[in-house]
N, C-alpha and C. Protein backbone atom coordinates (compact mmCIF):
# COMPACT_ATOMS: atom_id res chain seq x y z
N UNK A 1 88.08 66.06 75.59
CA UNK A 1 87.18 66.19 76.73
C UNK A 1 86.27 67.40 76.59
N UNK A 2 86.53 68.29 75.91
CA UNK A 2 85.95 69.27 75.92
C UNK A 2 85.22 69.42 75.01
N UNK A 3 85.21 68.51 73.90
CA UNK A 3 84.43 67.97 72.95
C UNK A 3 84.39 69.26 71.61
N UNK A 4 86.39 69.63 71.28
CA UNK A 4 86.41 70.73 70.40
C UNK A 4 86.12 69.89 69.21
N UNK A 5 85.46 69.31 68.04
CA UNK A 5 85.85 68.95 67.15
C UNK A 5 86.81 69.79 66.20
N UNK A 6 86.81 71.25 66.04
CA UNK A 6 88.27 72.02 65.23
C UNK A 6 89.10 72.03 65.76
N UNK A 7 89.50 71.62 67.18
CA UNK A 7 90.59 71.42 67.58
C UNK A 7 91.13 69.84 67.34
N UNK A 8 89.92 69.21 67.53
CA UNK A 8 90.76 67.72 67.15
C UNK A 8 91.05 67.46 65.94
N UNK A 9 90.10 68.22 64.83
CA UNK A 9 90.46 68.13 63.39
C UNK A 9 91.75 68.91 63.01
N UNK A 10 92.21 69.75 63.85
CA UNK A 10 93.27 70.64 63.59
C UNK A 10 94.58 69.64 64.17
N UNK A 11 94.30 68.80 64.92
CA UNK A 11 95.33 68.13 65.62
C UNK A 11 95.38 67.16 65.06
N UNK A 12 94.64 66.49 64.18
CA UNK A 12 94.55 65.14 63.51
C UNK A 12 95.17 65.90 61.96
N UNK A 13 94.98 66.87 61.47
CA UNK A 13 96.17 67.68 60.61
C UNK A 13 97.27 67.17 60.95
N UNK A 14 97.80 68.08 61.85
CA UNK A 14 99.09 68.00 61.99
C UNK A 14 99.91 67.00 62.63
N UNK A 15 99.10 66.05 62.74
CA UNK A 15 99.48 64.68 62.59
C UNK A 15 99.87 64.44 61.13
N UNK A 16 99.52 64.66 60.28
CA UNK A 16 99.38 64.02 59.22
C UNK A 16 100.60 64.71 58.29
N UNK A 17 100.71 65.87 58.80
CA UNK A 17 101.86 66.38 58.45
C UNK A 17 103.21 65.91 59.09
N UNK A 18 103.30 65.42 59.93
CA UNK A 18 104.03 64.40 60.16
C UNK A 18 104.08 62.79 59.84
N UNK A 19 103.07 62.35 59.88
CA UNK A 19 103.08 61.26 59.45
C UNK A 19 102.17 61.09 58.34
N UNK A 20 102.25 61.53 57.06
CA UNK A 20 101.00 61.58 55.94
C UNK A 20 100.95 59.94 55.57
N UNK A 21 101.15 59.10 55.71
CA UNK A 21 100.89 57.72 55.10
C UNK A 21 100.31 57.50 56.66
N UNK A 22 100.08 57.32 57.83
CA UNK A 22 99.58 56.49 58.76
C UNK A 22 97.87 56.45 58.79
N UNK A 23 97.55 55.14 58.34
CA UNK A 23 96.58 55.09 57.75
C UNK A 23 95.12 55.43 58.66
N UNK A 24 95.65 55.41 60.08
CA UNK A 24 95.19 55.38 61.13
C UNK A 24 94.23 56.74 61.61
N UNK A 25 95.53 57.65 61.44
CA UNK A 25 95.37 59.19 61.67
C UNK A 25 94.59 59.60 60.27
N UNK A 26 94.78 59.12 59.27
CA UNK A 26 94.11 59.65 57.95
C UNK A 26 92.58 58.91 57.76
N UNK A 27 92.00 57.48 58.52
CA UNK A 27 91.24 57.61 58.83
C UNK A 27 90.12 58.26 59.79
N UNK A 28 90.88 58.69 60.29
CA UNK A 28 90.12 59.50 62.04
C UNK A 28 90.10 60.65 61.17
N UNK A 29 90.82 61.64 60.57
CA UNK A 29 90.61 62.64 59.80
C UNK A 29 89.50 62.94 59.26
N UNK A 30 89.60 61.99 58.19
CA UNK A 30 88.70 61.58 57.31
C UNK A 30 87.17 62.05 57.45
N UNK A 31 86.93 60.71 58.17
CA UNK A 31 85.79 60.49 59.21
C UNK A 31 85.46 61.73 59.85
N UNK A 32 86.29 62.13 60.58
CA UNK A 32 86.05 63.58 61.37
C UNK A 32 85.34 64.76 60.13
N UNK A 33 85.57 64.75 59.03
CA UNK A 33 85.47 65.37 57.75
C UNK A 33 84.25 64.96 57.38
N UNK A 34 83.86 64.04 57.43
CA UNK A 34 83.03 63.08 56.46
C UNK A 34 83.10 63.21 54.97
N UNK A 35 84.75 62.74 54.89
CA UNK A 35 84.87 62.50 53.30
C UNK A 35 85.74 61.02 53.34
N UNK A 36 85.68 60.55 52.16
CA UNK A 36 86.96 59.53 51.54
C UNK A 36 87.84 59.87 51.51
N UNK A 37 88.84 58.56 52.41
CA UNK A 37 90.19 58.90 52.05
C UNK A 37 90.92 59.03 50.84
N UNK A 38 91.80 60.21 49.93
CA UNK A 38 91.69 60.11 48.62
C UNK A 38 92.80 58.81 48.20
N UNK A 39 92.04 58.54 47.12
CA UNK A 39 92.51 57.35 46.49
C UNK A 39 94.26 57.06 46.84
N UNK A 40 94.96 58.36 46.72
CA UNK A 40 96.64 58.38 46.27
C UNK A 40 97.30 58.17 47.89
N UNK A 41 96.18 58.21 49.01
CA UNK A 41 96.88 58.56 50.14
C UNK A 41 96.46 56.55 50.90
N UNK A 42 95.63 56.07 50.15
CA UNK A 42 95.34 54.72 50.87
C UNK A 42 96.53 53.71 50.42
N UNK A 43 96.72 52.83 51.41
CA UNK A 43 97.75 51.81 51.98
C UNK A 43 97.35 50.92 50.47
N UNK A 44 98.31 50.28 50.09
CA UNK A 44 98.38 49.16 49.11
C UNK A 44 98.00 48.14 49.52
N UNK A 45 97.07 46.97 49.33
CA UNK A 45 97.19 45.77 49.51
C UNK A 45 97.58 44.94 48.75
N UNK A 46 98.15 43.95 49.18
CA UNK A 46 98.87 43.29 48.16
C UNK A 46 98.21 41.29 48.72
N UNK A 47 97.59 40.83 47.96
CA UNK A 47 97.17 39.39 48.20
C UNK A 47 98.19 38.37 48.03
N UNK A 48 97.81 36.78 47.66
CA UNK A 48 98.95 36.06 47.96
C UNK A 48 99.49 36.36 46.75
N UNK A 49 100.47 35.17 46.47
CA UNK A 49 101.38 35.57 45.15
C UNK A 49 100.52 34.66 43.59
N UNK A 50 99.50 34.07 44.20
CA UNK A 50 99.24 33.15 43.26
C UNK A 50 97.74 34.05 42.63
N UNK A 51 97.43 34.82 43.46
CA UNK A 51 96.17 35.70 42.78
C UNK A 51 96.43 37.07 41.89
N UNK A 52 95.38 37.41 41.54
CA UNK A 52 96.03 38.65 40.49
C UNK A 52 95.81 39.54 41.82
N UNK A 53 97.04 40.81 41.19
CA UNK A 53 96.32 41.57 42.10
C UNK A 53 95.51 43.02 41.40
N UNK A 54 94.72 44.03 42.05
CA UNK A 54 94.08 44.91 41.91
C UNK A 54 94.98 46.21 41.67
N UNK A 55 96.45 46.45 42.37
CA UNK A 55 97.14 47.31 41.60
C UNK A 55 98.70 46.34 41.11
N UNK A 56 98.31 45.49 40.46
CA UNK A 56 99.57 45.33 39.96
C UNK A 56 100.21 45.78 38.96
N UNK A 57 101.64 45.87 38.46
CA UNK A 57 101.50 46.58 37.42
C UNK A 57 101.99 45.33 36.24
N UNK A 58 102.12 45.82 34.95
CA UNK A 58 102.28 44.80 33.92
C UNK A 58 104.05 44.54 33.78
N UNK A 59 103.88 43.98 32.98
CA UNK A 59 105.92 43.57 32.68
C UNK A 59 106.27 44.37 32.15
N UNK A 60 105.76 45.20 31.02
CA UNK A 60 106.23 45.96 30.36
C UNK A 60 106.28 47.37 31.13
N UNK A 61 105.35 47.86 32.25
CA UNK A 61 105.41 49.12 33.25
C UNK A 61 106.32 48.95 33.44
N UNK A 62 107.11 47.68 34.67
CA UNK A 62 108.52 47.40 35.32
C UNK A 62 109.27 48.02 34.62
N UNK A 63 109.28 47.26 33.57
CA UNK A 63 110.61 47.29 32.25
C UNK A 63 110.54 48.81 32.42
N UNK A 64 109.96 49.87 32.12
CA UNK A 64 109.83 51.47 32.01
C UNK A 64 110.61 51.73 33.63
N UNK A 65 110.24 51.39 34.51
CA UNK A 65 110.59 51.64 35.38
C UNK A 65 111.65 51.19 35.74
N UNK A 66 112.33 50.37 35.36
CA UNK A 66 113.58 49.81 35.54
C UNK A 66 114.67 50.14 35.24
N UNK A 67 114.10 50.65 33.73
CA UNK A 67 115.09 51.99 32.61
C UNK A 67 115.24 52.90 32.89
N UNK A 68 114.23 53.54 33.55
CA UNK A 68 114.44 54.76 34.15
C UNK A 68 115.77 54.70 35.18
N UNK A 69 116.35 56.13 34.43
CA UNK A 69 117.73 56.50 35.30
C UNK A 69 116.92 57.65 36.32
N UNK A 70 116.41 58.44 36.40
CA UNK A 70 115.86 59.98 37.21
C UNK A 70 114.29 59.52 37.96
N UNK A 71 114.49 59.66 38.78
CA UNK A 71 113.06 59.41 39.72
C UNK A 71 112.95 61.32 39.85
N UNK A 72 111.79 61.43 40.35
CA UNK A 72 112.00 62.96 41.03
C UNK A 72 111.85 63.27 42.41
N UNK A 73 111.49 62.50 43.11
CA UNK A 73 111.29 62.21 44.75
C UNK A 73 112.83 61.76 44.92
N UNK A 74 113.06 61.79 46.26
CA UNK A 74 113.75 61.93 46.94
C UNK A 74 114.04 60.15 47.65
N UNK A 75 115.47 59.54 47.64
CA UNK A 75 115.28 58.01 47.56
C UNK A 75 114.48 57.58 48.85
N UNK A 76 114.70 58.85 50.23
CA UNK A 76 114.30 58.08 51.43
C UNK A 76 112.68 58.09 51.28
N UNK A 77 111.87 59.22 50.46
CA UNK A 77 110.63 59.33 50.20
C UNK A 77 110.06 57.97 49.60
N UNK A 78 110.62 57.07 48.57
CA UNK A 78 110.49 56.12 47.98
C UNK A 78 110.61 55.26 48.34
N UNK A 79 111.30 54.80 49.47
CA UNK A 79 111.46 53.75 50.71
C UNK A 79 109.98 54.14 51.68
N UNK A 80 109.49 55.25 51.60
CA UNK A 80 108.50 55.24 52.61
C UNK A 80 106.80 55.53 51.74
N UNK A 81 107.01 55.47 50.27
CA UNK A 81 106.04 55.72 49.39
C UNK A 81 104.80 54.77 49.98
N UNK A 82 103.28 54.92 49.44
CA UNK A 82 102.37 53.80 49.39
C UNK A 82 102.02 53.96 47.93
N UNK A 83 102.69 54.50 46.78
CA UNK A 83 102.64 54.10 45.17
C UNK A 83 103.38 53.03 45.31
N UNK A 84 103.45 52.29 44.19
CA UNK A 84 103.36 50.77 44.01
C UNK A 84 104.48 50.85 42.96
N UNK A 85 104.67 52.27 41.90
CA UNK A 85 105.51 52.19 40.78
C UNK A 85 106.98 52.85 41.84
N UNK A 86 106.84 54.04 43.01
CA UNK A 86 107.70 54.37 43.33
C UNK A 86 108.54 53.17 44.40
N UNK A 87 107.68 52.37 44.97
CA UNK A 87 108.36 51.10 46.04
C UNK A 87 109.09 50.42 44.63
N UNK A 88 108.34 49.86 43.73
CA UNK A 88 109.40 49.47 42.57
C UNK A 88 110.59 50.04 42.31
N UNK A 89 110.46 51.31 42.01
CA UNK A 89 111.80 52.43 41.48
C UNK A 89 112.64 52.43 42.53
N UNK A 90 112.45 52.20 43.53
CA UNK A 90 113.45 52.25 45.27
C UNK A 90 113.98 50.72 44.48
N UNK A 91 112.97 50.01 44.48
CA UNK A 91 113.89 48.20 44.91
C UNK A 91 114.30 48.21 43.70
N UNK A 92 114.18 48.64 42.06
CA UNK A 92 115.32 48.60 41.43
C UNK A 92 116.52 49.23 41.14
N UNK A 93 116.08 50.79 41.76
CA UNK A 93 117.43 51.64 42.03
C UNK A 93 118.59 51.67 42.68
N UNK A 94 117.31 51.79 44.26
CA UNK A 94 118.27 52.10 45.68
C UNK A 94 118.36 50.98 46.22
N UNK A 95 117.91 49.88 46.04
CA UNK A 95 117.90 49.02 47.00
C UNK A 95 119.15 48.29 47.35
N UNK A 96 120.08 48.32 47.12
CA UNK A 96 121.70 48.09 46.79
C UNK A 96 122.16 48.85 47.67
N UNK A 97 122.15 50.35 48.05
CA UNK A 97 122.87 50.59 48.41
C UNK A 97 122.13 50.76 50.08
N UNK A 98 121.27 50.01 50.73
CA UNK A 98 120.82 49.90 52.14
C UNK A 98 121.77 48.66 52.54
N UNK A 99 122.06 49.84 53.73
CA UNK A 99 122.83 48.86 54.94
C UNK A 99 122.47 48.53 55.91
N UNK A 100 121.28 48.35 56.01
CA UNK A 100 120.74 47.75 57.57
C UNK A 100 118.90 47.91 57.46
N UNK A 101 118.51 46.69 57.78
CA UNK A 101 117.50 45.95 57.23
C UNK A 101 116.71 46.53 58.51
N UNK A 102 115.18 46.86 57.99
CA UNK A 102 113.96 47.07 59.23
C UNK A 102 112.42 46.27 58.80
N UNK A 103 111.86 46.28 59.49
CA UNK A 103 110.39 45.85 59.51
C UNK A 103 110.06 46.27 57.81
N UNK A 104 109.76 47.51 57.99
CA UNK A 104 108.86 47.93 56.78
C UNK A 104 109.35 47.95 55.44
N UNK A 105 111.01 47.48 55.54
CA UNK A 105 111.82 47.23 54.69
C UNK A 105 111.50 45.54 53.71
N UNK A 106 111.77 45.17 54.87
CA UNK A 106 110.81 43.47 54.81
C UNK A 106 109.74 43.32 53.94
N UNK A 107 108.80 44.10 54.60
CA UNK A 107 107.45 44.13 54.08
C UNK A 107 107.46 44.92 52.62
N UNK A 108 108.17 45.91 52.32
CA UNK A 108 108.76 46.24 51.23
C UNK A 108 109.03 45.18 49.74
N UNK A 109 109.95 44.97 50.27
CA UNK A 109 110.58 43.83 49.89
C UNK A 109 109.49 42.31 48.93
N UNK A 110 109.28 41.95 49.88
CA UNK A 110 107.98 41.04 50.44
C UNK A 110 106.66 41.31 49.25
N UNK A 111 106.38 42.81 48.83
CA UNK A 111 105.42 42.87 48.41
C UNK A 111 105.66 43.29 47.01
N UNK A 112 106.78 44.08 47.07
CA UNK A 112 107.36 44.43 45.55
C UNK A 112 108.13 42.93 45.03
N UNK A 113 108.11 42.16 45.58
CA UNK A 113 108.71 41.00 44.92
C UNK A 113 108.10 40.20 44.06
N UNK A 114 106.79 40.04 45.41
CA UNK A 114 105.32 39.35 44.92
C UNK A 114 104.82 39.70 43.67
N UNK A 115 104.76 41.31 43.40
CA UNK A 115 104.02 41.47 42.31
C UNK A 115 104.92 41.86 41.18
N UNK A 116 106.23 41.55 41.58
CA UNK A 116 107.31 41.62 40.23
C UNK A 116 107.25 40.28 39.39
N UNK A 117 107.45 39.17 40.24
CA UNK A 117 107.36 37.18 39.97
C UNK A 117 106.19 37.80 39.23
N UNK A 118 105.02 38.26 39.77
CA UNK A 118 103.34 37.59 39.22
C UNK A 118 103.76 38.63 37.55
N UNK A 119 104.35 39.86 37.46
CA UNK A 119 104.10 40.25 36.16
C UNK A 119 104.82 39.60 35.47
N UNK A 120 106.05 38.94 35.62
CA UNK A 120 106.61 37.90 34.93
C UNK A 120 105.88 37.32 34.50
N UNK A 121 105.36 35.99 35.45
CA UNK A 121 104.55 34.68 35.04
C UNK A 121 103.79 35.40 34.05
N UNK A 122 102.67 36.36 34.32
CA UNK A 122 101.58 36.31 33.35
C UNK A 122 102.70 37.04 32.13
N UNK A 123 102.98 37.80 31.91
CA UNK A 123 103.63 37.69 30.66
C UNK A 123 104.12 36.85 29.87
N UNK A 124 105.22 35.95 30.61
CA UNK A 124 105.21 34.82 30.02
C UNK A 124 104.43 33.45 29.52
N UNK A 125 103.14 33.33 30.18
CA UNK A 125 101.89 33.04 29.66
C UNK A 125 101.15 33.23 28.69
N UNK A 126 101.15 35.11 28.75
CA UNK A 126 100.52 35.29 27.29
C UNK A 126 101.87 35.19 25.87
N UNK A 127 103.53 35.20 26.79
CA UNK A 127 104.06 35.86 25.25
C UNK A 127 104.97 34.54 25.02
N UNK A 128 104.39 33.31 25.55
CA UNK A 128 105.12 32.16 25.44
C UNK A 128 107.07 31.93 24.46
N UNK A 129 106.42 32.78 23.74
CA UNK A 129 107.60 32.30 22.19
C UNK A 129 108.94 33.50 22.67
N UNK A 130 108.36 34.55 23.60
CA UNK A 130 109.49 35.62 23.71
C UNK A 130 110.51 35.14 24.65
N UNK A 131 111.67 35.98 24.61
CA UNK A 131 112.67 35.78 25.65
C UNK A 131 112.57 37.11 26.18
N UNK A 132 112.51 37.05 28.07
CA UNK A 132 112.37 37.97 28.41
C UNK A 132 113.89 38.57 28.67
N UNK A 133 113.63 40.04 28.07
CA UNK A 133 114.78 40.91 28.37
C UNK A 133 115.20 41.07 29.96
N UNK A 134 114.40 40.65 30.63
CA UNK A 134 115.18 40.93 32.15
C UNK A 134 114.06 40.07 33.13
N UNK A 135 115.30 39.55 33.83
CA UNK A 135 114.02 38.49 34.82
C UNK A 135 113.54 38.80 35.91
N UNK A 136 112.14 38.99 36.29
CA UNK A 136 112.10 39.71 37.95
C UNK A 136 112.45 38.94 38.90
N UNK A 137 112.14 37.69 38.42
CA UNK A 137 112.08 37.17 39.39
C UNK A 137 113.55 36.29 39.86
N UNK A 138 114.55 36.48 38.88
CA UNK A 138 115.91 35.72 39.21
C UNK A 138 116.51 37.63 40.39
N UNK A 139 116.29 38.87 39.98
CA UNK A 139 116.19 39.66 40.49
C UNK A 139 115.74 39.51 41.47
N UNK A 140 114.58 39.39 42.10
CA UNK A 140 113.63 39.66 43.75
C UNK A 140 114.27 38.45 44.37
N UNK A 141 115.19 37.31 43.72
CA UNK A 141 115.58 35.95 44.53
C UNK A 141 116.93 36.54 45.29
N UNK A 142 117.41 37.34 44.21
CA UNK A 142 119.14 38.21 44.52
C UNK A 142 118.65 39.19 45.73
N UNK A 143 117.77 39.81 45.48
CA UNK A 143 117.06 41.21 46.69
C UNK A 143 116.99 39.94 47.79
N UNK A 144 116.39 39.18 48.06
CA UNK A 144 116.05 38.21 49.10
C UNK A 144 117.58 37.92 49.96
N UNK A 145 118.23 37.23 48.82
CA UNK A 145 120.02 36.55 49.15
C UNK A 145 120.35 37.93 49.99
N UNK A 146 120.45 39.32 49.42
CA UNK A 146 121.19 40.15 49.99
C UNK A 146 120.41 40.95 51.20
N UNK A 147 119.27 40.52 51.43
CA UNK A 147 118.63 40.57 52.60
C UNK A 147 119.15 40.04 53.74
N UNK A 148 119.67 38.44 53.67
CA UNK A 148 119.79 37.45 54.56
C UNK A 148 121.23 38.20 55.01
N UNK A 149 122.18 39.08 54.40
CA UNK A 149 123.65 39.26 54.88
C UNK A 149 122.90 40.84 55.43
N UNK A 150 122.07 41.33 55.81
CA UNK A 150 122.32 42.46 56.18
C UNK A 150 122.41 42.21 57.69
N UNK A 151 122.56 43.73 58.41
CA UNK A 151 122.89 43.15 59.70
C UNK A 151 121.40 44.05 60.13
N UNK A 152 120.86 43.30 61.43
CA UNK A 152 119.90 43.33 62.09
C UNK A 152 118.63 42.38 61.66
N UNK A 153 119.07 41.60 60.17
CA UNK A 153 117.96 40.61 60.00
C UNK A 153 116.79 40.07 60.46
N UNK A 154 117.78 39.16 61.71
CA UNK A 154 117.00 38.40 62.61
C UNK A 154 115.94 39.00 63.51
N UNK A 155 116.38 40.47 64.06
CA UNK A 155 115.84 41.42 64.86
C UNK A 155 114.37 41.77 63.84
N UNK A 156 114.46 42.28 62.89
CA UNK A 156 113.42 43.08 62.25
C UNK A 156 112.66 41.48 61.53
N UNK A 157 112.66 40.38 61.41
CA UNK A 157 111.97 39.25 61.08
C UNK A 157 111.39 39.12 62.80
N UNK A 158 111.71 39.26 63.22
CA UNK A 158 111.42 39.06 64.87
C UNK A 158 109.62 39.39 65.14
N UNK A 159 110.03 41.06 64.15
CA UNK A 159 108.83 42.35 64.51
C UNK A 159 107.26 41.85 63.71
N UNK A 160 107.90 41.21 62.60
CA UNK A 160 106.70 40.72 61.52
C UNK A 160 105.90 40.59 62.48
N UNK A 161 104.62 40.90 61.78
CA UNK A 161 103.50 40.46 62.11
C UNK A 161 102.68 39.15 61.55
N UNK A 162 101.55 38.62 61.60
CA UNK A 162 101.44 36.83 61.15
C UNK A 162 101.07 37.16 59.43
N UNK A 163 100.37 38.44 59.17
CA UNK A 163 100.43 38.29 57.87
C UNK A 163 101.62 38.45 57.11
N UNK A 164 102.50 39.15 57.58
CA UNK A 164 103.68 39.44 56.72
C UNK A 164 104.46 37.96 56.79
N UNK A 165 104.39 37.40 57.82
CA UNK A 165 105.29 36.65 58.03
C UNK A 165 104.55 35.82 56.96
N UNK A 166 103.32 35.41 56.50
CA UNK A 166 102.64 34.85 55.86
C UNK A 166 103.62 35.16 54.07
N UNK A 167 102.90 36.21 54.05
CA UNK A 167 103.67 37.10 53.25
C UNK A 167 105.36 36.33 52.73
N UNK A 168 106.14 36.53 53.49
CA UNK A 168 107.00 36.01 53.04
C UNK A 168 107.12 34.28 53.35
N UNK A 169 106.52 33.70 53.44
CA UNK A 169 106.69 32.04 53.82
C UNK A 169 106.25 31.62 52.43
N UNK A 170 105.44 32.25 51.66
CA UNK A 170 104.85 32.16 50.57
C UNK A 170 105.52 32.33 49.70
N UNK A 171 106.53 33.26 49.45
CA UNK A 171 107.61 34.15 48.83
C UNK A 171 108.56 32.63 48.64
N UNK A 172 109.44 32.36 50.44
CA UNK A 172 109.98 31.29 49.92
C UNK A 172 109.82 30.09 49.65
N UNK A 173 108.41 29.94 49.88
CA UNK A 173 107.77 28.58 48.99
C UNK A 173 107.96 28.56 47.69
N UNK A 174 107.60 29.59 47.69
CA UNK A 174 107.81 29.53 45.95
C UNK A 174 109.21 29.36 45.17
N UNK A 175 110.18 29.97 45.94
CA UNK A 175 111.40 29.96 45.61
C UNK A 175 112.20 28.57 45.83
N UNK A 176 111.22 27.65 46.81
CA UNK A 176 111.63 26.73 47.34
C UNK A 176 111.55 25.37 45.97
N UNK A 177 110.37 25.60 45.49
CA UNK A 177 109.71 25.31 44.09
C UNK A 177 110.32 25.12 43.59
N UNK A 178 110.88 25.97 43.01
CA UNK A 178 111.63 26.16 41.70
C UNK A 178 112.71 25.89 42.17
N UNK A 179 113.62 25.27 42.46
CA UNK A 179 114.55 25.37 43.34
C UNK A 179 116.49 24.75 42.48
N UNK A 180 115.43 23.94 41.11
CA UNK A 180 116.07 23.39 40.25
C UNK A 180 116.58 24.53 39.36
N UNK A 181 116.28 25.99 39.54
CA UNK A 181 116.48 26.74 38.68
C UNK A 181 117.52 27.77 39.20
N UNK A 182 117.37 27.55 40.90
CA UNK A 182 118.02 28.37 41.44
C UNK A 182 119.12 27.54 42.24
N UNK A 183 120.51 27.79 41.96
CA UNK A 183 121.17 26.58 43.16
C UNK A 183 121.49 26.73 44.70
N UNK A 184 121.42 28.24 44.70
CA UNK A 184 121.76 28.80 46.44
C UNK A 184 120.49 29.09 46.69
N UNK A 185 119.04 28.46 46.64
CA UNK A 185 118.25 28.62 47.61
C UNK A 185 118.35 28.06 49.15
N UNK A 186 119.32 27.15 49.33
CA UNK A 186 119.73 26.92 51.10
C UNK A 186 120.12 28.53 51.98
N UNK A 187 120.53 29.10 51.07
CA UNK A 187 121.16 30.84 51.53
C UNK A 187 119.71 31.35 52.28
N UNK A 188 118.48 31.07 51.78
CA UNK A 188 117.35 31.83 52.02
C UNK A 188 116.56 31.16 53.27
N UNK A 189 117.69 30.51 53.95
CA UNK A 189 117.22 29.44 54.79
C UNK A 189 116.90 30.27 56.24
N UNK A 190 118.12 31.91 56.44
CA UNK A 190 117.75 32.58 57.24
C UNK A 190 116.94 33.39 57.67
N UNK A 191 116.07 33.35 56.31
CA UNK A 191 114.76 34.13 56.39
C UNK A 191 114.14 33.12 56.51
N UNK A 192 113.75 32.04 56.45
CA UNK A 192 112.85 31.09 57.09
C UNK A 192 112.74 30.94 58.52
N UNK A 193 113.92 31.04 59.54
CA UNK A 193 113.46 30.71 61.24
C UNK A 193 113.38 31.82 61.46
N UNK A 194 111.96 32.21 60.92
CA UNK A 194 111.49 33.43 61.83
C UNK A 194 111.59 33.62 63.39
């Protein structure tokens, strides 16, 4: 009301120091600044599962990341990352040992899955004759299964929003697909009644 702009820029700080990923407050910042948001601090998008995407990473990145025993962040930091290699390093590390399922967990989930399947496929496209050392995608089907037994499931599928929910309907279409490859896809039936 008083029309401080260093006070609102000072308060839209320390917002951000509390919440440094809310994309919201880091646009109003921004703006207030008149600069770009920097590249490392913007939200990931992630498209359907059948398009490439713009940060995906390759099969052979995963594989590095998969091997990896030592992250240097901190596991709850990596559950709340917007890097794309550290949400990976959570869902092949830590993701085992979460006991109780939330929204952004979902969406987590949901998006590191998407672009684990897609570096598969295209690898196996270009490297037809190889056998792959590790499958993402028989992996992201197991992350899914042990989704459906956590407790609060139903509650945090509740919260989705229409793209996520999109998001994952797509996920188990696909899984639905293939279905000859997988025999407990009926298990994934509780993530379907949204």
């Amino acid at each position: 009301m008083s029309h401080d702009d260093r006070l609102y820029e000072l308060t839209l700080k320390e917002y951000i120091k509390i919440q440094p990923h809310n994309q919201i407050v880091l646009a109003e910042y921004y703006t207030c600044r008149q600069e770009d948001i920097p590249r490392k601090k913007r939200r990931i998008r992630m498209n359907s599962i059948s398009s490439r995407l713009d940060n995906n990473l390759s099969y052979e990145q995963l594989e590095q990341i998969r091997l990896e025993e030592i992250f240097p962040s901190s596991v709850l930091d990596l559950q709340n990352s917007n890097d794309i290699k550290d949400q990976c390093w959570f869902i092949l590390h830590s993701f085992q040992s979460i006991d109780l399922v939330t929204k952004p967990l979902i969406e987590l989930v949901v998006n590191v899955s998407r672009m684990m399947i897609q570096a598969e496929q295209y690898y196996q496209q270009e490297h037809k004759t190889k056998i792959l050392p590790f499958s993402y995608r028989k992996f992201c089907f197991n992350i899914l299964i042990q989704l459906t037994t956590l407790p609060e499931i139903d509650r945090a599928l509740s919260m989705l929003d229409e793209n996520s929910r999109k998001l994952l309907e797509d996920l188990l279409e696909y899984y639905s697909s293939i279905s000859s490859i997988f025999s407990d896809v009926e298990k994934l039936n509780r993530l379907k009644n949204l």
